[in-house]
C-alpha atoms as a PDB file:
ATOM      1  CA  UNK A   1     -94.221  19.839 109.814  1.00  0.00           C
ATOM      2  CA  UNK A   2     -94.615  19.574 113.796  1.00  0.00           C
ATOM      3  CA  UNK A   3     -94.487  23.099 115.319  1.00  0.00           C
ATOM      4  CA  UNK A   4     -94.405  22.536 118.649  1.00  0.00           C
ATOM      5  CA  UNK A   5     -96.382  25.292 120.513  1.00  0.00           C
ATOM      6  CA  UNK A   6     -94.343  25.594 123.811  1.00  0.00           C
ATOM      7  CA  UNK A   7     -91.504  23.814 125.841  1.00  0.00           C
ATOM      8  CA  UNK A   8     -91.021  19.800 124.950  1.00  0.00           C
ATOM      9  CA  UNK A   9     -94.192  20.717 123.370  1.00  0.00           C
ATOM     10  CA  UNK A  10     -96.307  20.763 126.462  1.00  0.00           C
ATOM     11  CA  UNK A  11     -98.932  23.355 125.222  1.00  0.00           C
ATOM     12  CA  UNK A  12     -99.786  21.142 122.081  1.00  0.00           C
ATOM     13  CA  UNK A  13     -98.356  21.159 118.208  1.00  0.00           C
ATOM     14  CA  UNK A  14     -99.375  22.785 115.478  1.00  0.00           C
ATOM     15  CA  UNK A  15     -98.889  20.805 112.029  1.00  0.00           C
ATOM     16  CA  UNK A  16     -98.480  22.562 108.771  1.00  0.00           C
ATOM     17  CA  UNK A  17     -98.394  21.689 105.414  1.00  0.00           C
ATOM     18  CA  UNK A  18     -94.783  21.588 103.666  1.00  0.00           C
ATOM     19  CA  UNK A  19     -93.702  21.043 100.408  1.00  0.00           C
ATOM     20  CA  UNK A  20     -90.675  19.996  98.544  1.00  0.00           C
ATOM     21  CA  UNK A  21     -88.188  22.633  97.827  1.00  0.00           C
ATOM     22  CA  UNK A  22     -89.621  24.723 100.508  1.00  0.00           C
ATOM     23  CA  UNK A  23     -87.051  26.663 102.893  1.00  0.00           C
ATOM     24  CA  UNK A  24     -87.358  25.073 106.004  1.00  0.00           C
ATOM     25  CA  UNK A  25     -85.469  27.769 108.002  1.00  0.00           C
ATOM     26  CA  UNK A  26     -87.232  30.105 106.582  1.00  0.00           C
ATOM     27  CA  UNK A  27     -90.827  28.578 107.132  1.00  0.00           C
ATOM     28  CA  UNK A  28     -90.273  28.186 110.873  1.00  0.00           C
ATOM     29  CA  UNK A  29     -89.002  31.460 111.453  1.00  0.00           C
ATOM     30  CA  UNK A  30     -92.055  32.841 109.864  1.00  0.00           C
ATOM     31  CA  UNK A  31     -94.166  30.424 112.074  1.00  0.00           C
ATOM     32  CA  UNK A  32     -92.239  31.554 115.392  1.00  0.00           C
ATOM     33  CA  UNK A  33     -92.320  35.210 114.539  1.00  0.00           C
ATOM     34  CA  UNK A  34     -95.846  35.527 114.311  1.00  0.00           C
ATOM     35  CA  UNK A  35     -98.183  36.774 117.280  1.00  0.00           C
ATOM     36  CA  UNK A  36     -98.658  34.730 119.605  1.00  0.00           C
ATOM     37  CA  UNK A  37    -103.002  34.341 120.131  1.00  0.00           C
ATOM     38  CA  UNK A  38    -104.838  32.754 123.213  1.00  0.00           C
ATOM     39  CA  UNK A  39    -104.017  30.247 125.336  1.00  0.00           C
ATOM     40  CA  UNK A  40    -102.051  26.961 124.119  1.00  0.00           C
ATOM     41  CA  UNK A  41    -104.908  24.084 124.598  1.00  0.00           C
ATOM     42  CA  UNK A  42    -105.539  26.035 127.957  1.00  0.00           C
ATOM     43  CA  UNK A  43    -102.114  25.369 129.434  1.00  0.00           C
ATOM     44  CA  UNK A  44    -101.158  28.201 131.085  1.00  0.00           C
ATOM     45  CA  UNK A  45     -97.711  28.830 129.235  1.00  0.00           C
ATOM     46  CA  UNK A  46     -94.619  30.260 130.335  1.00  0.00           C
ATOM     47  CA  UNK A  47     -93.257  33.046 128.387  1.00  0.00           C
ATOM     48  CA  UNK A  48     -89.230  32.724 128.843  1.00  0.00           C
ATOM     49  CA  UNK A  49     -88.861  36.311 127.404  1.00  0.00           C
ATOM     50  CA  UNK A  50     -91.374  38.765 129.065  1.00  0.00           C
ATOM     51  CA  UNK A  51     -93.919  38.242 131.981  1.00  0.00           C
ATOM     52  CA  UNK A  52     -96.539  40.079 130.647  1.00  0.00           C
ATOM     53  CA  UNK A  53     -98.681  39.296 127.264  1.00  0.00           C
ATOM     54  CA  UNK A  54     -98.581  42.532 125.853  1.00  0.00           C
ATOM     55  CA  UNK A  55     -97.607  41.786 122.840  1.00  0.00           C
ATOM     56  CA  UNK A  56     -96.327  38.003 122.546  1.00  0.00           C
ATOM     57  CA  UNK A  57     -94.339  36.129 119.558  1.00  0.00           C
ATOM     58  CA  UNK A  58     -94.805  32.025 119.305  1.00  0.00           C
ATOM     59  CA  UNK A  59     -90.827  31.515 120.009  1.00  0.00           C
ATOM     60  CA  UNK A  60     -90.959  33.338 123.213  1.00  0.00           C
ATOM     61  CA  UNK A  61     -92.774  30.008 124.442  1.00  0.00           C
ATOM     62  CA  UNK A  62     -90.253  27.661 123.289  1.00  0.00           C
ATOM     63  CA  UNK A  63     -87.037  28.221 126.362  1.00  0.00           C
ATOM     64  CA  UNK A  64     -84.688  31.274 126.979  1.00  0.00           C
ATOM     65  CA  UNK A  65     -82.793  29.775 124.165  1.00  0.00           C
ATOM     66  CA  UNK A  66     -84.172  27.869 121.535  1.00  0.00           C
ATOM     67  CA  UNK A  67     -82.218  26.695 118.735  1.00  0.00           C
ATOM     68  CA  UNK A  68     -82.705  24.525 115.481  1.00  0.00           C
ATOM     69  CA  UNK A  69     -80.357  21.496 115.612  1.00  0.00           C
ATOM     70  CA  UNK A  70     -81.747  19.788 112.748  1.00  0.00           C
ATOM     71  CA  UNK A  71     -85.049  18.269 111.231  1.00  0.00           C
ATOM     72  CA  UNK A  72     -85.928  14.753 111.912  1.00  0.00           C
ATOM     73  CA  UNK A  73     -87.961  13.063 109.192  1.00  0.00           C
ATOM     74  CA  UNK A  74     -90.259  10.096 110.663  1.00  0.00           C
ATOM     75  CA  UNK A  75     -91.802   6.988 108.938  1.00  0.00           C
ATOM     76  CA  UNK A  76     -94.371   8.761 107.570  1.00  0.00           C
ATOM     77  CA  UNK A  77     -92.572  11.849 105.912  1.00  0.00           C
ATOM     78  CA  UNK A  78     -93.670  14.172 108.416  1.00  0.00           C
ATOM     79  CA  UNK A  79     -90.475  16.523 109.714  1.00  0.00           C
ATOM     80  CA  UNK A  80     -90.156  17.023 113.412  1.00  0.00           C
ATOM     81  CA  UNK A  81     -88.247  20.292 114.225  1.00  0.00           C
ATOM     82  CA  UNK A  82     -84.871  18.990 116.567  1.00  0.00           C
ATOM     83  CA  UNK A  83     -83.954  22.018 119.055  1.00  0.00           C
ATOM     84  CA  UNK A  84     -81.190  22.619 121.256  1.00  0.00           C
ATOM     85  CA  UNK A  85     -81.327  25.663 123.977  1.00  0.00           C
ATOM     86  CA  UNK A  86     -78.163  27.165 124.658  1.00  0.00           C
ATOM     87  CA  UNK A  87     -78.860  29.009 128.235  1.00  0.00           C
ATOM     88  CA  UNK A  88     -80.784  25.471 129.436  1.00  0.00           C
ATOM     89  CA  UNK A  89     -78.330  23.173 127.557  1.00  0.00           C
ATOM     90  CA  UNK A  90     -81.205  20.793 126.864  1.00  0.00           C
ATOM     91  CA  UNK A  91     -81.943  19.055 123.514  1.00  0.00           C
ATOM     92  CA  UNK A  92     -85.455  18.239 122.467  1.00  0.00           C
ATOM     93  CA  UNK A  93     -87.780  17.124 119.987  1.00  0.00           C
ATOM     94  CA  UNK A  94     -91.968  17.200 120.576  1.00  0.00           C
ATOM     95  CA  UNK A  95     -92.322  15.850 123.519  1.00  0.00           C
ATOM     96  CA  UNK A  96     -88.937  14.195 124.400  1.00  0.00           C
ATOM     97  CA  UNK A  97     -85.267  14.897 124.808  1.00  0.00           C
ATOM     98  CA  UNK A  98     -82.904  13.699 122.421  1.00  0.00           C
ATOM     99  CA  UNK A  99     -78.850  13.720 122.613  1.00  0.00           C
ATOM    100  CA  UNK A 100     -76.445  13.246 120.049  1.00  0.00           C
ATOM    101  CA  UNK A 101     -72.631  11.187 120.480  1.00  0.00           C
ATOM    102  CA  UNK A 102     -70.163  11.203 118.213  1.00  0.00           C
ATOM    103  CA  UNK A 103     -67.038   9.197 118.559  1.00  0.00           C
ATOM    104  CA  UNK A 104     -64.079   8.009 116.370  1.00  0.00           C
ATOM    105  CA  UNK A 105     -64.309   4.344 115.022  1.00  0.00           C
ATOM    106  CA  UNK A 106     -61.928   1.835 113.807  1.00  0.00           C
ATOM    107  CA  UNK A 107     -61.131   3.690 110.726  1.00  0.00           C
ATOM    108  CA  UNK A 108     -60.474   6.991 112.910  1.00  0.00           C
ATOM    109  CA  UNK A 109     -63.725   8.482 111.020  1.00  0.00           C
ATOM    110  CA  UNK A 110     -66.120  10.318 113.497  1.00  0.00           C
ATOM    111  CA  UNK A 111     -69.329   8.251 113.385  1.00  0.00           C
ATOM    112  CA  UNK A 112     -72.761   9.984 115.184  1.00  0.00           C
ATOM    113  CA  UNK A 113     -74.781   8.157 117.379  1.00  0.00           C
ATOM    114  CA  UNK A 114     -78.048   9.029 118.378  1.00  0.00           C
ATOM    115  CA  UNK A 115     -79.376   8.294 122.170  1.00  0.00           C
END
């Protein structure tokens, strides 16, 4: 799994191990609530919830905001974490922005569309 480290994952990614059956929720909210230690690939990083770095936690780095969306699973079975920040109203995945229509078809059924 891609963990990105800060914001459109400027600071880097850390990739962990997953396996099948495993809680995905629950894995990155582990990842996110642990301390956050040193620098991230000596970027300096901006902490969206505190100035200082008393005592810092990995999702602090992330936006004022940060939200799953969803998990993207690539060519290679790897899962990319999809995020949407409420305050910023910005959708992104690693190192890009992603955006999501949905419209009704023929049929009147809602079909997505990704951008």
């Amino acid at each position: 799994m891609h963990l990105p480290r800060t914001y459109l994952a400027r600071g880097g990614v850390d990739v962990r191990g997953i396996s099948e059956g495993m809680d995905l929720n629950q894995f990155v909210f582990e990842h996110y609530m642990e301390l956050k230690e040193g620098k991230a690939d000596g970027v300096k990083a901006v902490n969206y919830v505190h100035a200082d770095d008393v005592v810092s936690r990995r999702h602090e780095y992330l936006g004022p905001d940060p939200r799953i969306a969803g998990y993207f699973f690539d060519n290679y079975g790897e899962v990319h974490i999809r995020w949407w920040d409420g305050f910023l109203k910005d959708q992104w995945m690693d190192q890009q922005k992603w955006k999501l229509s949905v419209k009704v078809d023929g049929s009147g059924q809602w079909v997505v569309k990704e951008d």
